[in-house]
N, C-alpha and C. Protein backbone atom coordinates (compact mmCIF):
# COMPACT_ATOMS: atom_id res chain seq x y z
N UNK A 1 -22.56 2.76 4.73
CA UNK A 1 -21.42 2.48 3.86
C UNK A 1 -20.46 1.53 4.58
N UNK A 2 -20.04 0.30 3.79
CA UNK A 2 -19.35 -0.80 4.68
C UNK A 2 -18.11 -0.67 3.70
N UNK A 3 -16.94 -0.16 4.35
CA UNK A 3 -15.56 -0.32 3.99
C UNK A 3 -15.01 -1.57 3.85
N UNK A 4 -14.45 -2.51 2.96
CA UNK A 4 -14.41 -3.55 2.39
C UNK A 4 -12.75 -3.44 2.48
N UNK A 5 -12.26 -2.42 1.82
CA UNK A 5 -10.81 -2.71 1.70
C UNK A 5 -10.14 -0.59 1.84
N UNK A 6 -9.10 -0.41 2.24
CA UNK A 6 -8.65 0.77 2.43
C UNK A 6 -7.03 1.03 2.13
N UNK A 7 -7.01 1.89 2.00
CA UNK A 7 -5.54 1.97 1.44
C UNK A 7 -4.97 3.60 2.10
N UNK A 8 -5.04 3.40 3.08
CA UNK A 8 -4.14 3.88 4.13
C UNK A 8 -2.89 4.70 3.86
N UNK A 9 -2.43 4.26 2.98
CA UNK A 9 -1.10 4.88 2.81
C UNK A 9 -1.09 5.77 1.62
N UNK A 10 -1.86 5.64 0.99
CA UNK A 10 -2.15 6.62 0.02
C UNK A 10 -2.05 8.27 -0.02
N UNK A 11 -2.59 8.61 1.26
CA UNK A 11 -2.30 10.02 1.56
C UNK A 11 -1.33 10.72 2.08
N UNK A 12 -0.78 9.52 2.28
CA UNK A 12 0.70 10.09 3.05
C UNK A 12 1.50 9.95 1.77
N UNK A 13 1.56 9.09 0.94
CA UNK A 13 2.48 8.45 -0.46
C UNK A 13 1.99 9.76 -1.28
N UNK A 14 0.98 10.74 -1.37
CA UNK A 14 0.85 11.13 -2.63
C UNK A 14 -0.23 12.36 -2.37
N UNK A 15 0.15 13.08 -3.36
CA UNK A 15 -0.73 14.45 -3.32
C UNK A 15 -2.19 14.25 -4.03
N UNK A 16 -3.33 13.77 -3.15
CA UNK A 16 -4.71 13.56 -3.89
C UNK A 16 -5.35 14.70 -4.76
N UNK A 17 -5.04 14.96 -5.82
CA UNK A 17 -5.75 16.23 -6.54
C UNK A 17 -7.11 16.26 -6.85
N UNK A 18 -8.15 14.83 -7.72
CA UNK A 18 -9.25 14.55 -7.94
C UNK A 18 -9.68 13.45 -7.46
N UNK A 19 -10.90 13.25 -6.98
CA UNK A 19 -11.34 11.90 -6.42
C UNK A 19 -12.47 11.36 -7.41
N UNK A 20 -12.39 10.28 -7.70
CA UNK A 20 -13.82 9.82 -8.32
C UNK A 20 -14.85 8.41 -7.80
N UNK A 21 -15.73 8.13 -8.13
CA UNK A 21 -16.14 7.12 -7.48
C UNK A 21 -16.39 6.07 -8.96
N UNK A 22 -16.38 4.88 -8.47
CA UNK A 22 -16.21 4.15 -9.58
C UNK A 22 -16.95 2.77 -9.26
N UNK A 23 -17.53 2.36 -10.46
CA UNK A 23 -18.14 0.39 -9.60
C UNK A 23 -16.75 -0.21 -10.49
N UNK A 24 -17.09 -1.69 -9.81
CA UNK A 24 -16.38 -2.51 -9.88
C UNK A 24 -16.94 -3.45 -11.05
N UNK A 25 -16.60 -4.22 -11.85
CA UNK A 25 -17.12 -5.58 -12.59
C UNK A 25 -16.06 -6.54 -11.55
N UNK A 26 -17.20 -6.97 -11.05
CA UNK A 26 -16.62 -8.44 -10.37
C UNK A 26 -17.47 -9.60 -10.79
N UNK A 27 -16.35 -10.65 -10.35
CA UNK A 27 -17.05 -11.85 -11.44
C UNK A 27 -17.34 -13.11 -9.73
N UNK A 28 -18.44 -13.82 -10.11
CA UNK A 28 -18.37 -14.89 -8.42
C UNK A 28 -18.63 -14.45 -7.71
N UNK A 29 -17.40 -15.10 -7.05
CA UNK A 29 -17.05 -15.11 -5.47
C UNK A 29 -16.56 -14.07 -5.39
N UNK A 30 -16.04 -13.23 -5.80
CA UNK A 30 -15.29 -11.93 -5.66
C UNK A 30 -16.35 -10.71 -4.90
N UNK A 31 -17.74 -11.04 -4.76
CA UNK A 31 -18.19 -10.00 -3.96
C UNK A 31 -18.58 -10.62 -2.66
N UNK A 32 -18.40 -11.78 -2.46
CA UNK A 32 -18.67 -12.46 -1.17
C UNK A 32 -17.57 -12.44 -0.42
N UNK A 33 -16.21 -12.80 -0.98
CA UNK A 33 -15.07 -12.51 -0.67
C UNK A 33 -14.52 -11.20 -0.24
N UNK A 34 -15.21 -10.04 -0.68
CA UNK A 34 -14.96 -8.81 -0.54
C UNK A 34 -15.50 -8.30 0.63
N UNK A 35 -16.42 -8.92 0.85
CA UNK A 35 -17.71 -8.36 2.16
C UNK A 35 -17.05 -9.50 3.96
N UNK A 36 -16.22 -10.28 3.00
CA UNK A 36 -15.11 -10.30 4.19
C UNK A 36 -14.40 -9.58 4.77
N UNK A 37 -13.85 -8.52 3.45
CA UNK A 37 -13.25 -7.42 4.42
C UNK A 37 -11.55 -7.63 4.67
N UNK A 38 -11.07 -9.00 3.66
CA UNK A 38 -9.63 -9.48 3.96
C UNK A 38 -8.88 -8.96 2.26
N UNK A 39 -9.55 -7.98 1.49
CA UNK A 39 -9.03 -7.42 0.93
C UNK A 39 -7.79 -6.87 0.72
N UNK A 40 -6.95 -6.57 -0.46
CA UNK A 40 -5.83 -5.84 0.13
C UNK A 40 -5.78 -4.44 -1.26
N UNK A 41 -5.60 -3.46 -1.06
CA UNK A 41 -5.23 -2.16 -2.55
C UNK A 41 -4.32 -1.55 -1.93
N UNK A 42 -3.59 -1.81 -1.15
CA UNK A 42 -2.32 -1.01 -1.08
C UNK A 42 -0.99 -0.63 -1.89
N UNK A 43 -0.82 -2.11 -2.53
CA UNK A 43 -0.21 -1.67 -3.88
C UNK A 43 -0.54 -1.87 -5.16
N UNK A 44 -1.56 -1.48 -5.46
CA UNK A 44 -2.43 -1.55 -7.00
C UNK A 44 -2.72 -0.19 -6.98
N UNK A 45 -2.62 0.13 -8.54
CA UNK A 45 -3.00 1.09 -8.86
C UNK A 45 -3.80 1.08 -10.23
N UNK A 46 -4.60 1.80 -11.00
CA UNK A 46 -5.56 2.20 -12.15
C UNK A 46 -4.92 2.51 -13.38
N UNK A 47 -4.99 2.06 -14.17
CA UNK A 47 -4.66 2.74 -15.36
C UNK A 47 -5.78 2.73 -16.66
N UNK A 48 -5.10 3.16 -17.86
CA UNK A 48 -6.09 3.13 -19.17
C UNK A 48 -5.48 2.40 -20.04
N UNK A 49 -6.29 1.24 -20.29
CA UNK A 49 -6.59 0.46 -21.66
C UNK A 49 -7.14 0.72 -22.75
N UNK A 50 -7.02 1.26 -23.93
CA UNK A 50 -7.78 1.26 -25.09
C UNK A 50 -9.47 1.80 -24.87
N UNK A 51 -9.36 2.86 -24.31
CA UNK A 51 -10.89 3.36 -23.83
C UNK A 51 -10.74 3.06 -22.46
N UNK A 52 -10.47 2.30 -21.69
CA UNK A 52 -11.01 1.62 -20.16
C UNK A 52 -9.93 2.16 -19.19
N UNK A 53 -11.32 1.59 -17.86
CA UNK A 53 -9.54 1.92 -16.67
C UNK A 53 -9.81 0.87 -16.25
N UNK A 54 -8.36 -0.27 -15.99
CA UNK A 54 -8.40 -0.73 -15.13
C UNK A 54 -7.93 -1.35 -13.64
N UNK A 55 -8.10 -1.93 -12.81
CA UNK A 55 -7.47 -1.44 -11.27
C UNK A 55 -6.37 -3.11 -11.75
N UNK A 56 -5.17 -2.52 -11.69
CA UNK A 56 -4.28 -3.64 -11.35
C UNK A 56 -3.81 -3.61 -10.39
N UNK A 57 -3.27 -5.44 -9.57
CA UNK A 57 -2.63 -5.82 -8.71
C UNK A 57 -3.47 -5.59 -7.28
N UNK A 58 -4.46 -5.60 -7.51
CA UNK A 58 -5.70 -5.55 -5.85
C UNK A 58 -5.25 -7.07 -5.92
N UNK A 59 -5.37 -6.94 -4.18
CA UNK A 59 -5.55 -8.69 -3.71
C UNK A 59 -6.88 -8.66 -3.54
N UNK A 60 -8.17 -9.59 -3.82
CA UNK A 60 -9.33 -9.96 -3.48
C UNK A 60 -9.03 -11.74 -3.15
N UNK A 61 -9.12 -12.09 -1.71
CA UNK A 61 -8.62 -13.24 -1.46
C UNK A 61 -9.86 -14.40 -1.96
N UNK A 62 -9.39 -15.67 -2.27
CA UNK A 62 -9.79 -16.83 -2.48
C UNK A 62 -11.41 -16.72 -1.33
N UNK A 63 -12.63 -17.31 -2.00
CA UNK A 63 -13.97 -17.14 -1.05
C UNK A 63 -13.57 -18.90 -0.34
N UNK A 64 -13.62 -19.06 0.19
CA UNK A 64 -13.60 -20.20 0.82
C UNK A 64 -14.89 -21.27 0.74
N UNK A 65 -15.80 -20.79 0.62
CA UNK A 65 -16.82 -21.72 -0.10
C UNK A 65 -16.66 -22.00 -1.18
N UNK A 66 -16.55 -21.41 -1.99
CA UNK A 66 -16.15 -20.98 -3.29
C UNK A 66 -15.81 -22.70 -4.43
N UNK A 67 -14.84 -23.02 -3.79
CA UNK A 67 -14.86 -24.71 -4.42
C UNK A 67 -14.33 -24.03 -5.87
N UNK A 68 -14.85 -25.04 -6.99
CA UNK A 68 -13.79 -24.88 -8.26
C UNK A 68 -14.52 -23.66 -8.89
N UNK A 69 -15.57 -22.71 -8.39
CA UNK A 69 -15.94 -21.46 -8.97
C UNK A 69 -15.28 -20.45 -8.81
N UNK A 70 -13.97 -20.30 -8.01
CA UNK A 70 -13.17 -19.23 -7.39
C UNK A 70 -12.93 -18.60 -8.20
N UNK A 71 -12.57 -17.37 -8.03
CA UNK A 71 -11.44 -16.21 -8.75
C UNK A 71 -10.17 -16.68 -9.08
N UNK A 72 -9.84 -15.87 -9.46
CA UNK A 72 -7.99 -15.29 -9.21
C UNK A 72 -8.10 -14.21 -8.53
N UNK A 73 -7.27 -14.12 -7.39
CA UNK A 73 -7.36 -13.11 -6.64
C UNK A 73 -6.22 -11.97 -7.08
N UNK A 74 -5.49 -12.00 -7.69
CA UNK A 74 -4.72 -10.91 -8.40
C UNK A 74 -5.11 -10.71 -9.85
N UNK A 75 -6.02 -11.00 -10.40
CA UNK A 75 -6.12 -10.73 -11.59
C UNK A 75 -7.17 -9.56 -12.17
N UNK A 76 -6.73 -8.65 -12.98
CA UNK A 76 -7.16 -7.15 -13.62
C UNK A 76 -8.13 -7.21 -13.08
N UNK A 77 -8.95 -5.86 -12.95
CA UNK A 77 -10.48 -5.54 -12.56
C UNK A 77 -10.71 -3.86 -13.74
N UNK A 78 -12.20 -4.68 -14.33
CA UNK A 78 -12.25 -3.62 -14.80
C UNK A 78 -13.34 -2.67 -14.18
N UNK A 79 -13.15 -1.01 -14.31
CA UNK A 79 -13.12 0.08 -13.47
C UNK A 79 -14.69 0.68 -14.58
N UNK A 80 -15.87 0.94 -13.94
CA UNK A 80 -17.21 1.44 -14.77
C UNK A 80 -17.20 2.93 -14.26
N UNK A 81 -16.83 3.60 -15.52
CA UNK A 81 -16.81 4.64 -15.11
C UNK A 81 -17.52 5.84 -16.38
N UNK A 82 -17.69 6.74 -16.67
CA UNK A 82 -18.29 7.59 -17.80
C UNK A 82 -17.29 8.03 -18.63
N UNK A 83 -17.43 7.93 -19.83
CA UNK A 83 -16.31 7.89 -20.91
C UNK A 83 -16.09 9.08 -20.50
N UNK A 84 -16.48 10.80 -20.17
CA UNK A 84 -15.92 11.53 -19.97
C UNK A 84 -14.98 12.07 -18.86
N UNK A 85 -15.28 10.81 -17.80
CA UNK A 85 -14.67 10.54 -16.99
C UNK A 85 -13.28 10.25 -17.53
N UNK A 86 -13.13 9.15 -18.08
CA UNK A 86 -12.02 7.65 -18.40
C UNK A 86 -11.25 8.79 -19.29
N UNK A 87 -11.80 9.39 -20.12
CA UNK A 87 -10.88 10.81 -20.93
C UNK A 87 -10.38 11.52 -19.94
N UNK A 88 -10.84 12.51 -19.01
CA UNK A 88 -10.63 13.26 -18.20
C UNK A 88 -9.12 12.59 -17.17
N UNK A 89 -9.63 11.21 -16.83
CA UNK A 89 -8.61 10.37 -16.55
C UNK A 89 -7.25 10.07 -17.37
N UNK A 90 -7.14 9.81 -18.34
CA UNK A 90 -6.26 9.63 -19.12
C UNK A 90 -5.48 10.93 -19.59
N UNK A 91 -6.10 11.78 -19.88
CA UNK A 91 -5.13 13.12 -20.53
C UNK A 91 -4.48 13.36 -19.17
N UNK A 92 -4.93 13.40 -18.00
CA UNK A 92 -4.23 14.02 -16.79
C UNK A 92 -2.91 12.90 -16.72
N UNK A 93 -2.97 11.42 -16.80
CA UNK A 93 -2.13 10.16 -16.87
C UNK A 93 -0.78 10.73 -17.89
N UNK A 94 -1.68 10.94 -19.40
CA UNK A 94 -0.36 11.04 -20.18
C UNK A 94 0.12 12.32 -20.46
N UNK A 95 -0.55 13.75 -19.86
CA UNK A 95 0.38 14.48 -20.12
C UNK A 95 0.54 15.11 -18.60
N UNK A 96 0.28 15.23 -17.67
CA UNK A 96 0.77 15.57 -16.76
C UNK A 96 1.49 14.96 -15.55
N UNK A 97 1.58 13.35 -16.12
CA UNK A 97 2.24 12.43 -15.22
C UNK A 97 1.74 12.28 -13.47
N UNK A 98 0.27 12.25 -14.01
CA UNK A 98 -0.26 11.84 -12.78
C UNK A 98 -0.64 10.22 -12.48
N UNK A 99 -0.95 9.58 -11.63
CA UNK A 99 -1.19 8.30 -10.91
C UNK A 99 -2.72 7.92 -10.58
N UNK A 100 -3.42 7.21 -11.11
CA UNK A 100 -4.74 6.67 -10.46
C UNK A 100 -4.24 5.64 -9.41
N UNK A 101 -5.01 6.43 -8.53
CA UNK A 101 -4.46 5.44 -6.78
C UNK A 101 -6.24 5.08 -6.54
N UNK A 102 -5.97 3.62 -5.80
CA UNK A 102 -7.64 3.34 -5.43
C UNK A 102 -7.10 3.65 -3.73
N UNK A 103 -8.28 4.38 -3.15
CA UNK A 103 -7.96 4.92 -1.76
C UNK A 103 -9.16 3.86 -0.79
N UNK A 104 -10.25 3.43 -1.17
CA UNK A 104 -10.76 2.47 -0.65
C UNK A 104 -12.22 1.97 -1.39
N UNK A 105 -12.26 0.41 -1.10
CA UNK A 105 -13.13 -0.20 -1.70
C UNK A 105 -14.92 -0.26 -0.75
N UNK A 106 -15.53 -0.20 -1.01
CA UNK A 106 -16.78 -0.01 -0.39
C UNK A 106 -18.39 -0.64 -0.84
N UNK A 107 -19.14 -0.79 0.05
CA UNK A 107 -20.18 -0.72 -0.48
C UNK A 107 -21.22 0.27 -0.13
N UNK A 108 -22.08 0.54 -1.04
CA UNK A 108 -22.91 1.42 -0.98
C UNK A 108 -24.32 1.27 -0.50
N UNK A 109 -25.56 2.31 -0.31
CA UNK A 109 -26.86 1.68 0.29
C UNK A 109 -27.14 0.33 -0.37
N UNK A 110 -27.06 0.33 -1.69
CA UNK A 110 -27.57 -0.48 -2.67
C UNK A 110 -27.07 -1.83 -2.23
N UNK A 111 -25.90 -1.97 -1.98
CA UNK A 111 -24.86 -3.01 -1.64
C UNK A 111 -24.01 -3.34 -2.61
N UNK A 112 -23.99 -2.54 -3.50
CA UNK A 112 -22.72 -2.56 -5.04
C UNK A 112 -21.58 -2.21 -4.35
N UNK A 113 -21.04 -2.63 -4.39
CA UNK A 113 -19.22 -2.56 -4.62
C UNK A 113 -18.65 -1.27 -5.52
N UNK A 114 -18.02 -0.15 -5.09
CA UNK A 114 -18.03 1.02 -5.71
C UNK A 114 -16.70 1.11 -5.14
N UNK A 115 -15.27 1.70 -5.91
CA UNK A 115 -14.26 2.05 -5.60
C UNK A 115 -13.90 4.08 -5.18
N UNK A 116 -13.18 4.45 -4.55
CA UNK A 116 -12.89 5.46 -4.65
C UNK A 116 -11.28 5.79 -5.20
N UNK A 117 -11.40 6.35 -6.40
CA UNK A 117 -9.89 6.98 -7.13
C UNK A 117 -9.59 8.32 -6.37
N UNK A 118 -8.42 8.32 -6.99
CA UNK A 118 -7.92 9.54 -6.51
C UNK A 118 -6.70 9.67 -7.36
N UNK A 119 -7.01 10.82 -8.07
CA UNK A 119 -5.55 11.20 -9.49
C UNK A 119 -4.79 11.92 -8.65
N UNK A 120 -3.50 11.24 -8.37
CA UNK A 120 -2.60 12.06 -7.46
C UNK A 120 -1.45 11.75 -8.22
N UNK A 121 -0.51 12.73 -7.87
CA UNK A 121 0.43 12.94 -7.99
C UNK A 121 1.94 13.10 -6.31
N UNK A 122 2.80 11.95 -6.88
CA UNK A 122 3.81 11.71 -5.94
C UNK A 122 4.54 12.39 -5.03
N UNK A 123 4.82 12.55 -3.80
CA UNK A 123 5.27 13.40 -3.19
C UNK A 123 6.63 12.74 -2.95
N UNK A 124 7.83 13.29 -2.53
CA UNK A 124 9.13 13.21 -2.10
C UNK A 124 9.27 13.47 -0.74
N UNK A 125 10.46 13.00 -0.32
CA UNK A 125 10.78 12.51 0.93
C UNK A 125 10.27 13.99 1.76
N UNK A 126 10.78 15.11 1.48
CA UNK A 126 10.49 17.02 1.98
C UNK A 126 8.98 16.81 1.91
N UNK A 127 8.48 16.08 1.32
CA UNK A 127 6.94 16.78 1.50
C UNK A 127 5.92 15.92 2.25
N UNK A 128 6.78 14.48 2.29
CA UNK A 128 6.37 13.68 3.37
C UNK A 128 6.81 13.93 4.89
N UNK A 129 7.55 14.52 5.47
CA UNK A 129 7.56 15.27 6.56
C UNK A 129 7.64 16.38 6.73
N UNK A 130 6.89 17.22 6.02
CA UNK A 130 6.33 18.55 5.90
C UNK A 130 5.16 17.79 6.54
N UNK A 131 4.44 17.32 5.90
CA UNK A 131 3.10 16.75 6.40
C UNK A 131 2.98 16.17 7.39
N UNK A 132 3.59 15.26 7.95
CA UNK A 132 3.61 14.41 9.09
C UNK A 132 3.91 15.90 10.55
N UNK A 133 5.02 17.05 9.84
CA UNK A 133 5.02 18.22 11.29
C UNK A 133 3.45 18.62 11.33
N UNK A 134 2.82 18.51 9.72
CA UNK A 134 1.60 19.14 10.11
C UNK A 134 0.97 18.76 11.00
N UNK A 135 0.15 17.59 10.69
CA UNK A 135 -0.25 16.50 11.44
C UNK A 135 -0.19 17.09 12.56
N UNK A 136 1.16 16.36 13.03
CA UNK A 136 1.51 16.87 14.26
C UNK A 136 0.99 18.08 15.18
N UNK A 137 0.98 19.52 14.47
CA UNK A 137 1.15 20.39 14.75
C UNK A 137 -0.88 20.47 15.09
N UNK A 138 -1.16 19.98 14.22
CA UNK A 138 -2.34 20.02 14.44
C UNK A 138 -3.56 19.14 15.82
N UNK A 139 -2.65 18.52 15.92
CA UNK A 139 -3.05 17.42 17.10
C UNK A 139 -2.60 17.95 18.24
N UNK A 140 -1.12 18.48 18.54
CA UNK A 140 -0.94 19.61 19.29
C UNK A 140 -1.87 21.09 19.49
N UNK A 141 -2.39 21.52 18.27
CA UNK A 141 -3.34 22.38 18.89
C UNK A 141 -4.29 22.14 19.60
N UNK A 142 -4.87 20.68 19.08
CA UNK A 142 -6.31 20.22 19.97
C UNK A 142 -6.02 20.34 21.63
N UNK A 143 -4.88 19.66 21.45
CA UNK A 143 -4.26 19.41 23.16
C UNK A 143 -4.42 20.65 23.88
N UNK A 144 -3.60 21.54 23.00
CA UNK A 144 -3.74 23.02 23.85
C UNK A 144 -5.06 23.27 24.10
N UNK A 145 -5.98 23.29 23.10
CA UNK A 145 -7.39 24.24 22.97
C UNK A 145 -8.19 23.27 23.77
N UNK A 146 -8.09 22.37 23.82
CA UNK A 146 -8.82 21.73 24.82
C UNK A 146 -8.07 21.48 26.72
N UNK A 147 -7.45 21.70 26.88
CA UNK A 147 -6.56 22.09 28.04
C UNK A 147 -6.95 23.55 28.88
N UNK A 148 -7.20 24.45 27.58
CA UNK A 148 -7.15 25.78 28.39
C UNK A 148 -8.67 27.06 27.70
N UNK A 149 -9.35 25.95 26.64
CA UNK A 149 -10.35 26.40 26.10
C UNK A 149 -12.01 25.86 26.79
């Protein structure tokens, strides 16, 4: 599995409740460009269109070979996913005010381009260093248990 693009901040920004895996429709250069690895999803997020999900505001940068066949590198991506999925997705969106976050872009044995979601819901400033003592607290145990274990 070759990590293409990651979004790092995601778990600290937000409470991950469901994860899903998802392909991509990419058009070009957009998968040659991707296997560069100069990606960006840190601030894009998923939503639902009329049946669909799709990932807005990913950077996928310009392929440099590419010449007048290029992309747009900010422009919509649509998200292949199983309609009972894209439902399952959406009722959680509009009635429980949750967030489709993309947590990282990848490829698979096959070499497809497959995203990972994650329906989370936002955390506040208390629950972002609640977590970070965890962290903490937990990296501190290693220290101990390996010190005197």
């Amino acid at each position: 599995m070759q990590i293409a693009a990651d979004n790092r901040k995601a778990r600290y920004n937000y409470f991950i409740e469901d994860v899903f895996e998802a392909g991509i429709a990419l058009s070009g250069t957009e998968v040659k460009a991707l296997r560069g690895g100069k990606a960006n999803i840190a601030d894009s997020y998923a939503e639902e269109k009329d049946g669909e999900i799709w990932l807005i505001n990913s950077y996928i940068p310009e392929y440099l070979q590419g010449n007048r066949h290029n992309h747009e590198p900010r422009r919509p991506r649509k998200l292949l996913l199983n309609k009972r999925e894209i439902n399952k997705m959406g009722a959680a969106i509009q009635r429980q005010g949750k967030t489709l976050i993309p947590l990282n872009i990848y490829f698979n044995d096959k070499g497809r381009a497959k995203i990972e979601l994650g329906l989370a819901k936002g955390k506040q400033g208390h629950d972002k260093r609640q977590s970070e003592k965890d962290r903490d607290w937990k990296r501190q145990q290693g220290r101990l248990m390996k010190e005197h274990g």
